[in-house]
N, C-alpha and C. Protein backbone atom coordinates (compact mmCIF):
# COMPACT_ATOMS: atom_id res chain seq x y z
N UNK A 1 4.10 -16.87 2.35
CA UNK A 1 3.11 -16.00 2.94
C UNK A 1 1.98 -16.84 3.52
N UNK A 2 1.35 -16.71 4.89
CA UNK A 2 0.48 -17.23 5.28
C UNK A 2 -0.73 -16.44 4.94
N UNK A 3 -1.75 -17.18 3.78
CA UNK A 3 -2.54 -15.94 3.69
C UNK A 3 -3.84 -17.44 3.78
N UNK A 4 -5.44 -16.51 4.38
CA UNK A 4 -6.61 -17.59 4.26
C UNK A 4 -7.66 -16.08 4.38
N UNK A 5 -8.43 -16.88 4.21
CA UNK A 5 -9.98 -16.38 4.20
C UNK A 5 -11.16 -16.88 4.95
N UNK A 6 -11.92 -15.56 5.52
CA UNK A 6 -12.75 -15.47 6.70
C UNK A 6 -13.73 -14.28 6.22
N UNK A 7 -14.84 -14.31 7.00
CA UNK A 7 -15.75 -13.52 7.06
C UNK A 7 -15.70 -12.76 8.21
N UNK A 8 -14.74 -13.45 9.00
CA UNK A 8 -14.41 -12.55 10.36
C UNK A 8 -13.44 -11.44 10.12
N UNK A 9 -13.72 -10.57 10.76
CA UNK A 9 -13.06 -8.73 10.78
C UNK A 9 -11.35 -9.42 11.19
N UNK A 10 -10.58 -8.51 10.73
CA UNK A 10 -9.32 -8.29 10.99
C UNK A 10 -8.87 -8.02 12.51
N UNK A 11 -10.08 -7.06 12.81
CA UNK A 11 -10.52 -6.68 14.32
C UNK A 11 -10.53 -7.82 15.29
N UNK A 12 -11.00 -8.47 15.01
CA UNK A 12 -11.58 -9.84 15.74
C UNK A 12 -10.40 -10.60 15.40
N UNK A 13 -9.33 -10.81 14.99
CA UNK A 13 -8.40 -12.03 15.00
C UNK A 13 -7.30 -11.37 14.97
N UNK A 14 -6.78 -10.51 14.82
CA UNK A 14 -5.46 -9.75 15.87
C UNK A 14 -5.90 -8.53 16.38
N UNK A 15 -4.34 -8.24 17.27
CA UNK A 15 -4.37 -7.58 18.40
C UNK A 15 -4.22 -6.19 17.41
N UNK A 16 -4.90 -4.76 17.99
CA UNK A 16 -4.98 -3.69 17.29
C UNK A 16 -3.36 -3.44 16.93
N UNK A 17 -2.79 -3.42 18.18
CA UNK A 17 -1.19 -2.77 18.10
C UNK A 17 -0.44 -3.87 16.86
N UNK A 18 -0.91 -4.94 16.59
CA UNK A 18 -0.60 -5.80 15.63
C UNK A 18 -0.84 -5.66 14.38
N UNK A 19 -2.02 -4.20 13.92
CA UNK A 19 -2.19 -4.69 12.49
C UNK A 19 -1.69 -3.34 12.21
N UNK A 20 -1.40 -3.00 10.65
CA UNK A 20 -0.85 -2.18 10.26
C UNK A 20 -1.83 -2.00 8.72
N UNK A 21 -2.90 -0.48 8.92
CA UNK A 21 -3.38 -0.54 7.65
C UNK A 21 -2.97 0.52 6.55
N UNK A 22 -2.43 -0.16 5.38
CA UNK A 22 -1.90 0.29 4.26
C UNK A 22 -2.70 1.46 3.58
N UNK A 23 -2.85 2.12 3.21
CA UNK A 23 -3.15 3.54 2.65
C UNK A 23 -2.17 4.70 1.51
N UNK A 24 -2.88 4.99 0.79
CA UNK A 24 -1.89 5.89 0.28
C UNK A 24 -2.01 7.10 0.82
N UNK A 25 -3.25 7.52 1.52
CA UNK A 25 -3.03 8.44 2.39
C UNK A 25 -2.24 8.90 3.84
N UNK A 26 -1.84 7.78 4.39
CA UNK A 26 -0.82 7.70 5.35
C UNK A 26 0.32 8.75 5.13
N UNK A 27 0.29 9.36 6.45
CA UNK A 27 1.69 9.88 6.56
C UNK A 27 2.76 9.04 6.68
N UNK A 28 3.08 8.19 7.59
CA UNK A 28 3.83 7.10 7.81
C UNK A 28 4.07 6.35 6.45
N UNK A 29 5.72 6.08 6.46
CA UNK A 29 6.02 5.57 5.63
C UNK A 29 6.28 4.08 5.39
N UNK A 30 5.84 3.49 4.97
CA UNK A 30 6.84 1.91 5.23
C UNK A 30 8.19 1.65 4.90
N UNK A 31 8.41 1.45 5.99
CA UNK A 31 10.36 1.60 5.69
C UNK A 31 10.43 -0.35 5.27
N UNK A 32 10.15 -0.85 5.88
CA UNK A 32 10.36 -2.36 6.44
C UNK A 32 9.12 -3.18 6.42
N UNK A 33 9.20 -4.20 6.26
CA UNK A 33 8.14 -5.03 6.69
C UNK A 33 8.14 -5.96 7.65
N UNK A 34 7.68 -5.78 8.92
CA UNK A 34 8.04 -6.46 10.18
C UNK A 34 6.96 -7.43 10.27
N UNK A 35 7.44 -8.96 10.02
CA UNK A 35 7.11 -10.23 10.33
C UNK A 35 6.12 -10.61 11.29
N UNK A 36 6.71 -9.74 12.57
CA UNK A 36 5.47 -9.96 13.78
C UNK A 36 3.69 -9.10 13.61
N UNK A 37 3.74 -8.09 12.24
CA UNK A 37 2.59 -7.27 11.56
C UNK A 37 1.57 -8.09 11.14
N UNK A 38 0.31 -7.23 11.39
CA UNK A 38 -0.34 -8.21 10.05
C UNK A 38 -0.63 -6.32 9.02
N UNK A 39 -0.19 -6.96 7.93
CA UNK A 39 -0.85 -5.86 6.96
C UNK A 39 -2.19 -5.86 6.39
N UNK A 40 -2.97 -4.76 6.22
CA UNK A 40 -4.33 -4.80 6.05
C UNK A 40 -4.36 -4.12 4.18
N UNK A 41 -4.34 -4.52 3.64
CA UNK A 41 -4.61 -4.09 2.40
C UNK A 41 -5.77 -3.35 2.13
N UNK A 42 -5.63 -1.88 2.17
CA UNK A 42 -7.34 -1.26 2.22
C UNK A 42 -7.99 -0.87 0.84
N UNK A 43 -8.97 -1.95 0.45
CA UNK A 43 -9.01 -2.15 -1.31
C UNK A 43 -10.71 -1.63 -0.57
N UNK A 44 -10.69 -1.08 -1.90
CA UNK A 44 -12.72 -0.09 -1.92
C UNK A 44 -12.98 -1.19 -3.42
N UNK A 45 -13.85 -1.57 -4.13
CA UNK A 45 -14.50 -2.42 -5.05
C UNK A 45 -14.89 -1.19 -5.83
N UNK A 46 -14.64 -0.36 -6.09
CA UNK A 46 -15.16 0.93 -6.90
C UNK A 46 -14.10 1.44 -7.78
N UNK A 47 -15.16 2.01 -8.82
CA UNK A 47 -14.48 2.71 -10.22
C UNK A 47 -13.62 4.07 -9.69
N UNK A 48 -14.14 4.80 -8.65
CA UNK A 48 -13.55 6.25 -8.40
C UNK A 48 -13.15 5.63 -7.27
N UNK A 49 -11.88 6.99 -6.85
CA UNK A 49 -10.97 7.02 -5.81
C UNK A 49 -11.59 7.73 -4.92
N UNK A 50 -11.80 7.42 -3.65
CA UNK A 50 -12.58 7.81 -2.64
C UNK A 50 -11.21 8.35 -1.77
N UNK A 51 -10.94 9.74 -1.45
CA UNK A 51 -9.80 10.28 -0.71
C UNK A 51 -9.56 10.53 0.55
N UNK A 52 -8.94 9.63 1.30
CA UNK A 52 -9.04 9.66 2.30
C UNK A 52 -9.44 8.65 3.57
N UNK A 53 -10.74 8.03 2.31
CA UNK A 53 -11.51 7.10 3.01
C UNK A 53 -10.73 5.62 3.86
N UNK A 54 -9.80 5.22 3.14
CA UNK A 54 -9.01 4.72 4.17
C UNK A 54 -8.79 4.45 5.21
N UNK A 55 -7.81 6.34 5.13
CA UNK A 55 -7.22 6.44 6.40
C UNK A 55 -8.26 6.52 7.33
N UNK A 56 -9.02 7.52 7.06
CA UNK A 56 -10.31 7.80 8.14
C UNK A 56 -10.68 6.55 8.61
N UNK A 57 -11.26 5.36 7.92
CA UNK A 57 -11.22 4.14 8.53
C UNK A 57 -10.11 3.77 9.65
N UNK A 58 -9.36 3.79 9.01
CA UNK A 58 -8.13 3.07 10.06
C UNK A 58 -7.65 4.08 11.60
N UNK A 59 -7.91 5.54 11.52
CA UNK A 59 -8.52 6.11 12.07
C UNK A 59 -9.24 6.06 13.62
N UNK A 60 -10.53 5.82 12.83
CA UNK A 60 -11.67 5.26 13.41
C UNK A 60 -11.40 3.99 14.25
N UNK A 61 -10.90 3.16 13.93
CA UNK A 61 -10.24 1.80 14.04
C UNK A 61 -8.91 1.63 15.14
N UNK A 62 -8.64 3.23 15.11
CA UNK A 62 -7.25 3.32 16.24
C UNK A 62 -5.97 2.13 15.92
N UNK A 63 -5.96 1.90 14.23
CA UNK A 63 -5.10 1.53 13.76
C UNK A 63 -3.51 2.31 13.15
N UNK A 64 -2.62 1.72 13.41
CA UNK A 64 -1.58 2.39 12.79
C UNK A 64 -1.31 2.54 11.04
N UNK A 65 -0.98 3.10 11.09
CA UNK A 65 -1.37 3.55 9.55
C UNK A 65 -0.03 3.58 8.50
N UNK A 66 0.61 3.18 7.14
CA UNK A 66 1.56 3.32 6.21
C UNK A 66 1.41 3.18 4.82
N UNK A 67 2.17 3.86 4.24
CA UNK A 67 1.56 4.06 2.77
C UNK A 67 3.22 3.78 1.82
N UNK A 68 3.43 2.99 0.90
CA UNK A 68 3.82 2.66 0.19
C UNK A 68 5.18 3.89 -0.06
N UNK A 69 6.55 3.04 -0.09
CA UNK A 69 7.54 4.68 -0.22
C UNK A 69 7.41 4.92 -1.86
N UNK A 70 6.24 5.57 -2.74
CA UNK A 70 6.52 5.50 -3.40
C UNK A 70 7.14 7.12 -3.69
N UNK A 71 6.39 8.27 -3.50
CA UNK A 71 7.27 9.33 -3.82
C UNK A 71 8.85 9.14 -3.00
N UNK A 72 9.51 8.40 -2.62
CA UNK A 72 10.56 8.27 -1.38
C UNK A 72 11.28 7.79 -2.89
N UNK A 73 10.98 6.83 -3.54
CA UNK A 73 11.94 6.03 -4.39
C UNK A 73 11.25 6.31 -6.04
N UNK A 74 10.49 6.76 -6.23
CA UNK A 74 10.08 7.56 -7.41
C UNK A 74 9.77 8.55 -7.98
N UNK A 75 9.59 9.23 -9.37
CA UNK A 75 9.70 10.39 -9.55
C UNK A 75 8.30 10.67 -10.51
N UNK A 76 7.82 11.43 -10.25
CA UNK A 76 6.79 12.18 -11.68
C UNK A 76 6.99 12.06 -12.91
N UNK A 77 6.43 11.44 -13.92
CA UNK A 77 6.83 11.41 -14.77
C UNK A 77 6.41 11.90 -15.78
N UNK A 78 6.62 13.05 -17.25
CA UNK A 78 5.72 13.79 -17.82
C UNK A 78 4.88 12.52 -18.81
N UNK A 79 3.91 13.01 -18.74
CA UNK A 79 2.62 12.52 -19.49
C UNK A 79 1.58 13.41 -20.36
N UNK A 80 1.31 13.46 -20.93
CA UNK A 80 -0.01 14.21 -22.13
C UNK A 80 -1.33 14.30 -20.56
N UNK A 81 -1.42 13.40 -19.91
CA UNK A 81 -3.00 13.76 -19.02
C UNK A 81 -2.17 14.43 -17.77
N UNK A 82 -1.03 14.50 -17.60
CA UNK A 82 -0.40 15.13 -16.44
C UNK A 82 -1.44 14.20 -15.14
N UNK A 83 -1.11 13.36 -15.19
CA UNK A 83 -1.79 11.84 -14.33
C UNK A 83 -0.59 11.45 -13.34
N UNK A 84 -0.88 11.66 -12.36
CA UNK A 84 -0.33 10.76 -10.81
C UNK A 84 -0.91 10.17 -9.87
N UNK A 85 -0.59 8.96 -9.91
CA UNK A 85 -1.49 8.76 -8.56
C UNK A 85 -0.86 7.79 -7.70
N UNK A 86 -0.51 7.49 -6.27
CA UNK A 86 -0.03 6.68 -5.79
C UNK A 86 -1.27 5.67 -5.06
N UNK A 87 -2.60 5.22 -5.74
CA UNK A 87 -3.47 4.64 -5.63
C UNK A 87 -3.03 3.46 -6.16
N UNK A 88 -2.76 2.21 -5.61
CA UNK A 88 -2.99 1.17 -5.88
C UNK A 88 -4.09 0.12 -6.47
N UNK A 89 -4.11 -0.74 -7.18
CA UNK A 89 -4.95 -2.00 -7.08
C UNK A 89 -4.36 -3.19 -5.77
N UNK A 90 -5.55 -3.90 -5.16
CA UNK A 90 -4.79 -4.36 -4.40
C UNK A 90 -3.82 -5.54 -4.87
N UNK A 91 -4.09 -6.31 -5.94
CA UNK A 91 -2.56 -6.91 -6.87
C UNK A 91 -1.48 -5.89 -6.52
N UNK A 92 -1.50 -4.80 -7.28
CA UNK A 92 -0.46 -4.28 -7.38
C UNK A 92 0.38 -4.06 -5.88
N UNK A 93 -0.52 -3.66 -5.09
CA UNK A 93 0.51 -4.00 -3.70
C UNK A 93 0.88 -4.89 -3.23
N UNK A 94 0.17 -6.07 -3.23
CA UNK A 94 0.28 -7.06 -2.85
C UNK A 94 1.73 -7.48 -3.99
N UNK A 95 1.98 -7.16 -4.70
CA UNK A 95 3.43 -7.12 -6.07
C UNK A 95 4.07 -7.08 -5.00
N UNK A 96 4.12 -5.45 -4.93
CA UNK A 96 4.60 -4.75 -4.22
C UNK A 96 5.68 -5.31 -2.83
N UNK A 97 4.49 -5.70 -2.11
CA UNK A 97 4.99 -6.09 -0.86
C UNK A 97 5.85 -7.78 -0.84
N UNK A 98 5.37 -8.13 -2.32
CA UNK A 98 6.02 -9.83 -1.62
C UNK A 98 7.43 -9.75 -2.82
N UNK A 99 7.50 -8.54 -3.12
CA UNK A 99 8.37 -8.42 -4.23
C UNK A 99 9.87 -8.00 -3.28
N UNK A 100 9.25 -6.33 -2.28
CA UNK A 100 10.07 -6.23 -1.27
C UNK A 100 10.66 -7.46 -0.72
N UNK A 101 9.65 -8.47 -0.15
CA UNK A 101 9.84 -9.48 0.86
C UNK A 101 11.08 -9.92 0.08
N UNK A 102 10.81 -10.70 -0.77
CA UNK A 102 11.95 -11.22 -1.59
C UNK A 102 13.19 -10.73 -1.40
N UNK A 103 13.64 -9.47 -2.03
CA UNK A 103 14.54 -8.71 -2.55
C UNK A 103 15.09 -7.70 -1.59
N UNK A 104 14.55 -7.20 -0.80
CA UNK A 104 15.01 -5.94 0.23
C UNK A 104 15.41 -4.94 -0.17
N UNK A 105 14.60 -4.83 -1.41
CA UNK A 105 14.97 -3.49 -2.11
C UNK A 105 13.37 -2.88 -2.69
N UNK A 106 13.42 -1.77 -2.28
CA UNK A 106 12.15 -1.12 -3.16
C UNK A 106 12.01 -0.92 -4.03
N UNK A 107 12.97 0.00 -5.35
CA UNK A 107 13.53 -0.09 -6.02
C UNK A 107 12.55 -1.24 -6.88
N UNK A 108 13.12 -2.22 -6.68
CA UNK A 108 12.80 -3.83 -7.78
C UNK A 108 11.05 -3.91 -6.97
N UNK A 109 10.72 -4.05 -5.82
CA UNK A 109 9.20 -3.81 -5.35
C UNK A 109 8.44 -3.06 -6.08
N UNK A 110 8.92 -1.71 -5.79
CA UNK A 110 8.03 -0.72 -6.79
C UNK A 110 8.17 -0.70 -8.76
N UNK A 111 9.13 -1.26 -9.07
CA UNK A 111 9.12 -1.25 -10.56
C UNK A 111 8.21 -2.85 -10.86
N UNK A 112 7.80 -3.85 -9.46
CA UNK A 112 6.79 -5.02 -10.05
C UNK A 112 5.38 -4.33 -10.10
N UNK A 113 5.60 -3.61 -9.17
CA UNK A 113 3.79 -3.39 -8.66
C UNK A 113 3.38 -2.35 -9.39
N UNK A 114 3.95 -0.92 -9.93
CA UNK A 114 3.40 0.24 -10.21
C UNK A 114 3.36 0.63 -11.26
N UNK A 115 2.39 0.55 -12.46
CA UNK A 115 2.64 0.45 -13.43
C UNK A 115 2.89 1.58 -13.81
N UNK A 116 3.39 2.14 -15.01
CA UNK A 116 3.57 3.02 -15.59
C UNK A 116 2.10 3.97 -15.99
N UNK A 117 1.30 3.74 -16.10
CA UNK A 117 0.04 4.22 -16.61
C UNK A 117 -0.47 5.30 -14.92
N UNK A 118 0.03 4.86 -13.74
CA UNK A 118 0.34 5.61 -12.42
C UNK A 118 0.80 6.76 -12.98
N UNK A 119 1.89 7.31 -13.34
CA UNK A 119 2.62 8.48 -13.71
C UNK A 119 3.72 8.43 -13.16
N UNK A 120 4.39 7.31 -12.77
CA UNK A 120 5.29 7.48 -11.51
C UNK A 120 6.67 6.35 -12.51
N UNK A 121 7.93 6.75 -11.97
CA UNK A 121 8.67 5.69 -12.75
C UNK A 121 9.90 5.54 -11.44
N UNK A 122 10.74 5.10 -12.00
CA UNK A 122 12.40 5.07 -11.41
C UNK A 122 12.74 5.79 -11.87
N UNK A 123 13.78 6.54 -10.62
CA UNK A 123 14.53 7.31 -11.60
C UNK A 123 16.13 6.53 -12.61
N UNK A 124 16.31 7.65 -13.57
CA UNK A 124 17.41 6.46 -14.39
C UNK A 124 18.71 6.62 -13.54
């Protein structure tokens, strides 16, 4: 993975049609991860889940937008707090995505990145 650090915007060092920002609010699904992308990991530094806020960014941004297949390849799972959430940490996607890279399976992606405490499992 080519990854570095800047104080410069995402905006400012690729082309819009080039970046792709991650959301769990996205309609769009990620089927694939295409090489020529840059993915934007959209992490908030806060205790509560802000809904929406994301996408509306990316939005705003006239960015293309995808969100993790996790209801696509997982199921609800019963719990005592009846708790779901397909909210990430950005670790956990970042699992996620270099786990896919690896493997080409979601499946093994989503059982690195999503923990169980989500509400979400494989099915058996």
């Amino acid at each position: 993975f080519q990854m570095d650090t800047t104080q410069e915007s995402y905006l400012d060092l690729f082309p819009l049609d080039k970046i792709v920002y991650l959301t769990p609010d996205a309609e769009n699904v990620l089927e694939d991860i295409d090489p020529n992308k840059v993915y934007v990991l959209g992490g908030l530094v806060d205790e509560s889940i802000h809904k929406k806020l994301t996408l509306q960014r990316a939005r705003e941004q006239s960015l293309q937008t995808a969100r993790l297949p996790i209801r696509e390849y997982m199921v609800k799972a019963i719990n005592s707090k009846n708790y779901h959430s397909e909210t990430l940490a950005i670790n956990q996607v970042f699992d996620v995505l270099s786990t896919y890279y690896e493997t080409r399976s979601w499946p093994a992606a989503l059982k690195a990145g999503v923990s169980s405490g989500k509400g979400y499992v494989l099915p058996d």
